[in-house]
Protein backbone atom coordinates (compact mmCIF):
# COMPACT_ATOMS: atom_id res chain seq x y z
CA UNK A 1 27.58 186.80 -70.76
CA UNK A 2 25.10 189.53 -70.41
CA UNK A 3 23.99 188.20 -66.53
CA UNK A 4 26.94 189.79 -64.78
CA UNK A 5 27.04 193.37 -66.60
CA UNK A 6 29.31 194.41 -63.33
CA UNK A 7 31.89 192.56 -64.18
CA UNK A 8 32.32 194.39 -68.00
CA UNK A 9 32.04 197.13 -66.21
CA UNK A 10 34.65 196.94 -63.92
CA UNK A 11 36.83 195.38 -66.62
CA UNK A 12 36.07 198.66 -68.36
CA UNK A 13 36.87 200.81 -66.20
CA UNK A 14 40.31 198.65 -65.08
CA UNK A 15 40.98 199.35 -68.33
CA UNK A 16 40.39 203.50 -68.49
CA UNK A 17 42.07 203.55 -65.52
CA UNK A 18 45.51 201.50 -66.23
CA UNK A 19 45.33 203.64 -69.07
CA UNK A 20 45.61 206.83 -67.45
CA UNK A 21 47.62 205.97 -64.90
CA UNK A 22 50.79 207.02 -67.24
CA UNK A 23 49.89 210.26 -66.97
CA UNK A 24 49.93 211.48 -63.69
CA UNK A 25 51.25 210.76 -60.13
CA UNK A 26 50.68 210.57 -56.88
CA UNK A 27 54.50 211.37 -55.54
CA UNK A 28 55.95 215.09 -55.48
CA UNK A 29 58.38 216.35 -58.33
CA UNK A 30 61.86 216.30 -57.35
CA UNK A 31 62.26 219.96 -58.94
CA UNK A 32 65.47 221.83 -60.30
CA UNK A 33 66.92 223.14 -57.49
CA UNK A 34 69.35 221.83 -54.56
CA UNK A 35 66.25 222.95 -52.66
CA UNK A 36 63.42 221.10 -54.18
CA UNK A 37 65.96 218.30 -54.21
CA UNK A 38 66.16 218.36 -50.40
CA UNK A 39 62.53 218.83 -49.53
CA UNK A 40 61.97 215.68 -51.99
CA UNK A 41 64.36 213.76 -50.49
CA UNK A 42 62.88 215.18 -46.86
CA UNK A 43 59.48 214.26 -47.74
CA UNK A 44 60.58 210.05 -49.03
CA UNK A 45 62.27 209.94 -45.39
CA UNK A 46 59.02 211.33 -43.52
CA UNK A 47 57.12 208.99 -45.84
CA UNK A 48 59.29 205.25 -45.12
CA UNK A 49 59.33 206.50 -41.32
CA UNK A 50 55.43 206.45 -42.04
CA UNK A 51 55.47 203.07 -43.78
CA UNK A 52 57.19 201.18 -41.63
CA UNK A 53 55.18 202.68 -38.33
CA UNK A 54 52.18 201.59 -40.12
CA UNK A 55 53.54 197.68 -41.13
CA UNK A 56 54.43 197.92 -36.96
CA UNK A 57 51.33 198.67 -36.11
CA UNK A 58 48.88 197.37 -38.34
CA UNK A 59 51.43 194.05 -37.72
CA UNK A 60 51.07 194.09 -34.61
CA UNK A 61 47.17 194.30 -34.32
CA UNK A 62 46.10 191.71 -37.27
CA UNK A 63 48.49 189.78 -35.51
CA UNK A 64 47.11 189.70 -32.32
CA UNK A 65 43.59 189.59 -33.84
CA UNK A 66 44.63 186.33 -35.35
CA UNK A 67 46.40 184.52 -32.88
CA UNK A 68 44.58 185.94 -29.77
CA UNK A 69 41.19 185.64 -30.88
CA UNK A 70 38.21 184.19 -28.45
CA UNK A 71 37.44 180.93 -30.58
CA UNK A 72 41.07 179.80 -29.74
CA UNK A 73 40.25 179.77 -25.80
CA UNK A 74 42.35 182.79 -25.28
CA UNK A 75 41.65 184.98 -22.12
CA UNK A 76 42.91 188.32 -21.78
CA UNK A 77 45.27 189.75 -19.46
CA UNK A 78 44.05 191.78 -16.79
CA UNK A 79 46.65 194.39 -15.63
CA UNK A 80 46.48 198.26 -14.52
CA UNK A 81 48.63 201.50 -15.03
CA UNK A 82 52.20 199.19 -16.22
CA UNK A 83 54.71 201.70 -15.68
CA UNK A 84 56.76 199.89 -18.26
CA UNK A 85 53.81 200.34 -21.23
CA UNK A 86 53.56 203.86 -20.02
CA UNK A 87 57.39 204.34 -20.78
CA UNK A 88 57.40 202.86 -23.64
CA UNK A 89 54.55 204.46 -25.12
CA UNK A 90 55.98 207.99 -24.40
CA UNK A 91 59.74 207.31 -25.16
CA UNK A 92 59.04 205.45 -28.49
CA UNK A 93 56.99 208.39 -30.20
CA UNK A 94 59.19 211.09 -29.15
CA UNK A 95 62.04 209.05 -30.46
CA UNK A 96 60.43 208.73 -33.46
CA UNK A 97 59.90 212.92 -33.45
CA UNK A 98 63.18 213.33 -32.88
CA UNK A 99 64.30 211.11 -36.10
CA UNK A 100 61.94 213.25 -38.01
CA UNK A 101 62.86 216.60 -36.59
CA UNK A 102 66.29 216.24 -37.24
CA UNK A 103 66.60 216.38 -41.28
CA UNK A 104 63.40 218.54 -41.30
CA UNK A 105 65.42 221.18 -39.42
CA UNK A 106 68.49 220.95 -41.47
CA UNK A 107 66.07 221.72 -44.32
CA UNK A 108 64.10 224.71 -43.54
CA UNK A 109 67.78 225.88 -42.07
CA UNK A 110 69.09 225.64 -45.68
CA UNK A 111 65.55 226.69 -47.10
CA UNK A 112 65.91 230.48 -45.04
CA UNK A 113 69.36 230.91 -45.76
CA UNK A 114 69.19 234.33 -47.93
CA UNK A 115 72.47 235.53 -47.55
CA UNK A 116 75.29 235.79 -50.16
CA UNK A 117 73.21 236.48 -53.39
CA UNK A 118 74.52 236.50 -56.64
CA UNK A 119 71.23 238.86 -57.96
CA UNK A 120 68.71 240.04 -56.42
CA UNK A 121 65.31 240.60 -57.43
CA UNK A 122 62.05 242.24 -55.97
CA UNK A 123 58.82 240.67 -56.48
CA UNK A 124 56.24 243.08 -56.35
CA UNK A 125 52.20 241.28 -56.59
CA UNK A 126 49.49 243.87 -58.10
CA UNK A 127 46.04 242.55 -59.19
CA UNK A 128 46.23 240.66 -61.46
CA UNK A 129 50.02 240.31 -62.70
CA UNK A 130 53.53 240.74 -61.42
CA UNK A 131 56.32 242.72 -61.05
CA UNK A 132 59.75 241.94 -61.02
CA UNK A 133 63.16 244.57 -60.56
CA UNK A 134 66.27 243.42 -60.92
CA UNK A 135 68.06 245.49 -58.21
CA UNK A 136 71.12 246.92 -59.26
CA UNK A 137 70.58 246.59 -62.75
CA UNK A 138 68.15 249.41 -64.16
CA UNK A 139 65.61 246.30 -65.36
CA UNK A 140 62.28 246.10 -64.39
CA UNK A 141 58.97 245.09 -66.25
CA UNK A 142 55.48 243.59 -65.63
CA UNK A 143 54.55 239.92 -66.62
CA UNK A 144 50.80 239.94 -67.69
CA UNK A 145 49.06 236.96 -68.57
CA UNK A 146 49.22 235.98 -72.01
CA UNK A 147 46.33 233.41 -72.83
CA UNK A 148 44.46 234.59 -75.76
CA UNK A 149 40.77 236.02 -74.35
CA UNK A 150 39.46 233.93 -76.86
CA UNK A 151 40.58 230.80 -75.42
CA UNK A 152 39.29 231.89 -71.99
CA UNK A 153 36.00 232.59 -73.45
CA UNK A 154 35.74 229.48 -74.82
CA UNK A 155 35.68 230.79 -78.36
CA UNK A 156 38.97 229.01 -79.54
CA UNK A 157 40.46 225.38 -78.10
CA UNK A 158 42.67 225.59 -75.11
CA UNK A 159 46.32 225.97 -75.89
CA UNK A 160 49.11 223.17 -74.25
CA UNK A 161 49.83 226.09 -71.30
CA UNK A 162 45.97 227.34 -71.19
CA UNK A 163 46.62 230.13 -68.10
CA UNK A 164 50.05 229.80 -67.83
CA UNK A 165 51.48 231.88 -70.38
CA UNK A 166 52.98 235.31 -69.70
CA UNK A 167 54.18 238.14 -72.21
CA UNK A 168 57.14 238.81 -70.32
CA UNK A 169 58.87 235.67 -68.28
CA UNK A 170 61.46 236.03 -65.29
CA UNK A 171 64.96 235.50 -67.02
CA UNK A 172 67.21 233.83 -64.51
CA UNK A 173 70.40 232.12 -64.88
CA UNK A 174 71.93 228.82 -64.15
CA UNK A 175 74.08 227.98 -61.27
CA UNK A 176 73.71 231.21 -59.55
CA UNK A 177 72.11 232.20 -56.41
CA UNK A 178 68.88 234.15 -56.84
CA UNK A 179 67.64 236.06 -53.95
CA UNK A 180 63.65 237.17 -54.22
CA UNK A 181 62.47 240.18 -52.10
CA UNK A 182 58.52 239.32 -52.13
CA UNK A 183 55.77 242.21 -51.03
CA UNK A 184 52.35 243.43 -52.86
CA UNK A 185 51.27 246.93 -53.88
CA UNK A 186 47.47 245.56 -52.95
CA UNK A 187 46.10 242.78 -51.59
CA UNK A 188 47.87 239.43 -50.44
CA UNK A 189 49.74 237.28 -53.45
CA UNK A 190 51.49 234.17 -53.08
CA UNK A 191 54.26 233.82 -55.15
CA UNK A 192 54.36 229.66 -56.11
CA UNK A 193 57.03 228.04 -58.34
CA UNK A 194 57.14 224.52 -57.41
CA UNK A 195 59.99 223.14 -59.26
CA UNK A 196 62.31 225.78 -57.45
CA UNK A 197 59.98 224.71 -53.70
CA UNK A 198 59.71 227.98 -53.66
CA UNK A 199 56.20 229.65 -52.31
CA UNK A 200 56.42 232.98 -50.77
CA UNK A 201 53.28 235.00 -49.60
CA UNK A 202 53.26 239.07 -51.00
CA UNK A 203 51.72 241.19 -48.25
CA UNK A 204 51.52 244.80 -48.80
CA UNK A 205 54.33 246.95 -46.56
CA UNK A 206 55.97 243.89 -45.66
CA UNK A 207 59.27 242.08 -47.89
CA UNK A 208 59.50 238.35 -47.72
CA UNK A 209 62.48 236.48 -48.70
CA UNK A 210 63.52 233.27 -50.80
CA UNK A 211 65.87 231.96 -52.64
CA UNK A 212 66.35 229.60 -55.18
CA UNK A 213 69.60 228.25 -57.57
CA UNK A 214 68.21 226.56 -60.54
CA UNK A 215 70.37 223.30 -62.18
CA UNK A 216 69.35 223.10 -65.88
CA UNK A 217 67.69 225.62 -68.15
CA UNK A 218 64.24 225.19 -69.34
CA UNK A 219 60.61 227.18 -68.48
CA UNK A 220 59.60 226.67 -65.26
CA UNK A 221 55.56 227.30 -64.50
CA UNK A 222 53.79 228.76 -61.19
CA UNK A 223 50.72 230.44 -60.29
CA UNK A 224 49.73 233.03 -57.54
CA UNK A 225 48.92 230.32 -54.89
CA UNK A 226 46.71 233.13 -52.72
CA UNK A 227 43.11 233.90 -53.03
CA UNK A 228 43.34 237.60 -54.56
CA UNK A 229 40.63 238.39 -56.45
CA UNK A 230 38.11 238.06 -59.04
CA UNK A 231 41.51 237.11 -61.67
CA UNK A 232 43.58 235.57 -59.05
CA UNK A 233 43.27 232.73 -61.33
CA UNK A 234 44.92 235.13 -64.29
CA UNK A 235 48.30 235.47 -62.60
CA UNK A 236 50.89 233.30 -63.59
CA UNK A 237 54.13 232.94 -63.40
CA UNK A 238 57.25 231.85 -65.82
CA UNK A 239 60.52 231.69 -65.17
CA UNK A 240 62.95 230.98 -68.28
CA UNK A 241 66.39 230.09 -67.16
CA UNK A 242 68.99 230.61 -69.33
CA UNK A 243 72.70 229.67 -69.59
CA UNK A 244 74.70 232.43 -68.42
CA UNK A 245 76.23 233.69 -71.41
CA UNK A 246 72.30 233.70 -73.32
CA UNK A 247 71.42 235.81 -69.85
CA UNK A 248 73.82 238.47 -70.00
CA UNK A 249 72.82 239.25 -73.65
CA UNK A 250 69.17 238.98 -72.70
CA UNK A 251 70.34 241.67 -69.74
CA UNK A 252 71.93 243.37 -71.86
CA UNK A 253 69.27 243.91 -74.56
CA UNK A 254 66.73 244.57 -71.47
CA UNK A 255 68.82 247.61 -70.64
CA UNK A 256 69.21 249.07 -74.10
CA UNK A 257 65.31 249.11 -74.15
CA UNK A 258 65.05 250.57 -70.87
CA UNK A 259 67.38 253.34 -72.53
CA UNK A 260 65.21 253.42 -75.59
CA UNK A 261 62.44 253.76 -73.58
CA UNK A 262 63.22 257.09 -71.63
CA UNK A 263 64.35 258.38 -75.35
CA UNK A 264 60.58 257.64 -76.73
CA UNK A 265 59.04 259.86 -74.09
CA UNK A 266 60.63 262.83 -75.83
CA UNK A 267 59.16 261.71 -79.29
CA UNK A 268 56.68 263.67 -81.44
CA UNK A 269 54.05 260.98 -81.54
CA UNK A 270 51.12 260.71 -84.09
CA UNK A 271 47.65 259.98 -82.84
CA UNK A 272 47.88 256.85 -84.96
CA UNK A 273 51.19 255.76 -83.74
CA UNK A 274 49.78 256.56 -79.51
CA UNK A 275 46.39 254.60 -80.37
CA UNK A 276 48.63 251.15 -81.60
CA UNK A 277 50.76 251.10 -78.90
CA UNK A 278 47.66 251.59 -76.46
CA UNK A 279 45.81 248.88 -78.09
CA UNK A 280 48.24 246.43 -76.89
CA UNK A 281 48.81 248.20 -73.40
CA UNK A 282 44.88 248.11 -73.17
CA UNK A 283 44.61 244.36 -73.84
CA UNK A 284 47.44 243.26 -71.24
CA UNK A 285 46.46 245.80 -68.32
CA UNK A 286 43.03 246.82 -68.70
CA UNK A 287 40.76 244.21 -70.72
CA UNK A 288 40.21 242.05 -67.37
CA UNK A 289 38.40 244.65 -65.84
CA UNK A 290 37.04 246.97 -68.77
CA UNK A 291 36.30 244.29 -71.16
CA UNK A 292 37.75 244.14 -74.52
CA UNK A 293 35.05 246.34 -75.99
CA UNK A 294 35.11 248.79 -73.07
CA UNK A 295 31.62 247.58 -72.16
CA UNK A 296 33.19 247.01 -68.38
CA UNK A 297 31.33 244.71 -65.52
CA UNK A 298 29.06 247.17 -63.47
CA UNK A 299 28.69 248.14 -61.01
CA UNK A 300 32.57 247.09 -60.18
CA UNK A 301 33.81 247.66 -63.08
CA UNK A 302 32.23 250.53 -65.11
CA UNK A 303 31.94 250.33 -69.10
CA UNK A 304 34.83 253.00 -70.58
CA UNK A 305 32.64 252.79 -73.39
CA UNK A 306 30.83 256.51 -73.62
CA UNK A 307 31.75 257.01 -70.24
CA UNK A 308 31.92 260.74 -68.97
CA UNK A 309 35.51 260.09 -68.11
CA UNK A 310 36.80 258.90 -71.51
CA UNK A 311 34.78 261.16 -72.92
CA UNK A 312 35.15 263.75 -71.17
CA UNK A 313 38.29 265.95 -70.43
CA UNK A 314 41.11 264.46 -71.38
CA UNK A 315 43.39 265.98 -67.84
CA UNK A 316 40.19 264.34 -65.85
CA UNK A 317 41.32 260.96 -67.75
CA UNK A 318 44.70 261.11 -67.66
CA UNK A 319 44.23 262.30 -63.88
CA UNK A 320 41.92 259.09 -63.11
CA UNK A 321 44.55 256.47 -64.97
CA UNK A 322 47.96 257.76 -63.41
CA UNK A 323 46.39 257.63 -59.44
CA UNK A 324 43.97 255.73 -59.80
CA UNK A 325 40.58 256.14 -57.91
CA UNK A 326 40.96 255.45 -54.21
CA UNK A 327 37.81 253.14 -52.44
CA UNK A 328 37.52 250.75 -55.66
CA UNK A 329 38.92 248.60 -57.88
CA UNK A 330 40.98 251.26 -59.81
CA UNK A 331 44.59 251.03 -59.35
CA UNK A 332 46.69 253.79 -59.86
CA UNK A 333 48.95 253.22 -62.83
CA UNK A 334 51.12 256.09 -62.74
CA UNK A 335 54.38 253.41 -60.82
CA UNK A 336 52.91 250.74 -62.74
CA UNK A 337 53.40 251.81 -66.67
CA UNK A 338 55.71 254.06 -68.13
CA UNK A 339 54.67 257.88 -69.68
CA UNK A 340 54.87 256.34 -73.08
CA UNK A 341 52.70 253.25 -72.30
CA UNK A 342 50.01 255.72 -70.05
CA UNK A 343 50.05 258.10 -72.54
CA UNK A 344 49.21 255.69 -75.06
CA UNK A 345 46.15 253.66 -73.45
CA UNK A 346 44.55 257.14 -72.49
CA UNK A 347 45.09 257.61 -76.24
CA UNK A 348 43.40 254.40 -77.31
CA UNK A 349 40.36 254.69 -74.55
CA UNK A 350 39.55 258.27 -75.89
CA UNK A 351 39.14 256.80 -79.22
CA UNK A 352 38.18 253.39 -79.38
CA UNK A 353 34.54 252.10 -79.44
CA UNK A 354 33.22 255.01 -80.78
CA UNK A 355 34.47 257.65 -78.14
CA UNK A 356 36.13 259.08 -81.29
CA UNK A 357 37.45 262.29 -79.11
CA UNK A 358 40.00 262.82 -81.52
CA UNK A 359 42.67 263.96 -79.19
CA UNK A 360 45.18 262.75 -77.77
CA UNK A 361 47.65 262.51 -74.37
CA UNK A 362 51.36 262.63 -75.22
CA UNK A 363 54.03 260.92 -72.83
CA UNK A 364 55.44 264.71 -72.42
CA UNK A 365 51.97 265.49 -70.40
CA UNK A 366 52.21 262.10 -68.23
CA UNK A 367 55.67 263.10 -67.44
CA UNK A 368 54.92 266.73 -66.81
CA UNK A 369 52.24 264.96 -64.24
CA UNK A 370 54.78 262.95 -62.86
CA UNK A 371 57.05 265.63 -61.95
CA UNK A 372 54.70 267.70 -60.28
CA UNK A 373 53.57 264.94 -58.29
CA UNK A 374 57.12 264.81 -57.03
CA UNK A 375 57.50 268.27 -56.11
């Protein structure tokens, strides 16, 4: 028994492997969309056109390998520039383009078709999250990654969507036509949902469009699919689609925030009240970079812990978070967050990890800042 250990072996590991073979494939997803449907169906017509070339050909030589072989006295034919093997092998192949060419057009006809929207919505890639406006509508928020840090530092076990969880998802509806307007504010993104076969590249100064119109509700996953960054891995993207009466509520209750939102900036916040709400602003926007104790990554990223800007004046700081510092890796968040939510992680940096400054930025200074700006 023990002789032929190879043979246990590869029993074993016919086993492991028939095993796991349920869960995963080697085919495309047919995705949700009249789109993905088509590029599935496009991509099992390239693939028989490929199977049957290859029983032709591969036919056709073990065939002749067989049958014409030297220990059956066969002697080859001699002959020199055939005009007719010369036609053949020209006309055949470009017939066979043709075939191919045909649906493959239709579909990347249907695929650029943009016109006629039902809603539109702009797409706007920052590192490391995205932004999404729903023109016409007086909606717009950022979607942040939402896997605990914990989990990513491998402090906790990793959770069923480990990277692909969001705070705030894309809210789409069924049976409508969605029209994405797709740029950066950076670097180049890629904006990748493949159950929609959608996959749009965000380049800074320049709008790329897609479209999708989605068939069934349900969470739908994607990823930036472009090399961005130290956390291009930290981008992804969700898209919950809705039915349409569950999205007009969820429009509508977007709205009455946005409303509530402008109201807050007039508020007569506490230092207690500024410093909660920045905790949470801090940890979705700033932790990659600063580090959830402010400690930072030098020399990239600098620790905000003790640092002469969050220690120091507090119009330096709030200068230095609203635009940013221009030659490194500091954004300006003064488009990106809103007075309240700027206002509030200036707040939290001035007085977390022992900066203790005591004071305190309200939203009515950001937005004093911002109006000046626009003068």
């Amino acid at each position: 028994m023990m002789r032929h250990p190879h043979v246990w072996m590869g029993l074993l590991l016919w086993s492991i492997f028939s095993q796991a073979n349920a869960a995963w494939t080697v085919n495309m997803a047919p995705g949700a969309t009249e789109i993905s449907h088509a590029v599935f169906d496009l991509h099992m017509t390239i693939f028989w056109i490929c199977v049957v070339i290859g029983i032709i050909v591969f036919g056709a030589m073990f065939w002749s390998m067989m049958v014409h072989r030297r220990s059956t006295g066969q002697v080859a034919a001699k002959f020199h520039e055939s005009t007719t093997v010369e036609i053949l092998w020209t006309v055949v192949p470009l017939l066979i383009l043709v075939a191919m060419a045909v649906p493959a057009t239709a579909t990347l006809i249907r695929m650029y078709d943009t016109s006629e929207p039902d809603i539109d919505i702009q797409i706007t890639g920052y590192q490391w999250k995205w932004h999404y406006k729903y023109l016409g509508q007086d909606v717009e928020f950022f979607s942040n990654l939402a896997t605990p840090a914990e989990q990513i530092h491998n402090k906790e076990a990793k959770g069923e969507h480990y990277l692909l969880e969001v705070d705030k998802p894309l809210v789409l509806p069924i049976g409508a036509k969605v029209r994405f307007l797709v740029t950066s504010a950076d670097v180049i993104h890629s904006w990748w949902v493949p159950a929609f076969a959608v996959k749009r590249d965000a380049i800074p100064g320049f709008v790329n469009e897609a479209w999708t119109r989605i068939d069934k509700p349900g969470i739908y996953r994607g990823q930036c699919a472009e090399l961005c960054g130290k956390d291009h891995g930290f981008m992804p993207i969700v898209v919950d689609v809705k039915e349409k009466a569950d999205y007009e509520k969820w429009l509508a209750d977007r709205k009455a925030e946005a409303a509530q939102l402008k109201e807050l900036t007039s508020k007569e916040w506490t230092l207690d009240e500024l410093k909660e709400r920045g905790d949470k602003i801090y940890h979705t926007t700033c932790v990659a970079c600063h580090q959830a104790e402010g400690q930072g990554l030098p020399p990239m990223f600098p620790a905000l812990k003790g640092s002469p800007i969050a220690t120091g004046p507090k119009a330096d700081h709030l200068h230095r978070v609203y635009f940013g510092k221009p030659g490194t890796a500091m954004a300006a968040f003064g488009k990106q967050l809103s007075e309240v939510d700027i206002a509030a992680v200036v707040t939290y940096e001035r007085n977390a990890w022992g900066n203790n400054k005591g004071d305190m930025v309200t939203p009515k200074e950001v937005l004093e800042l911002k109006q000046a700006e626009s003068k």
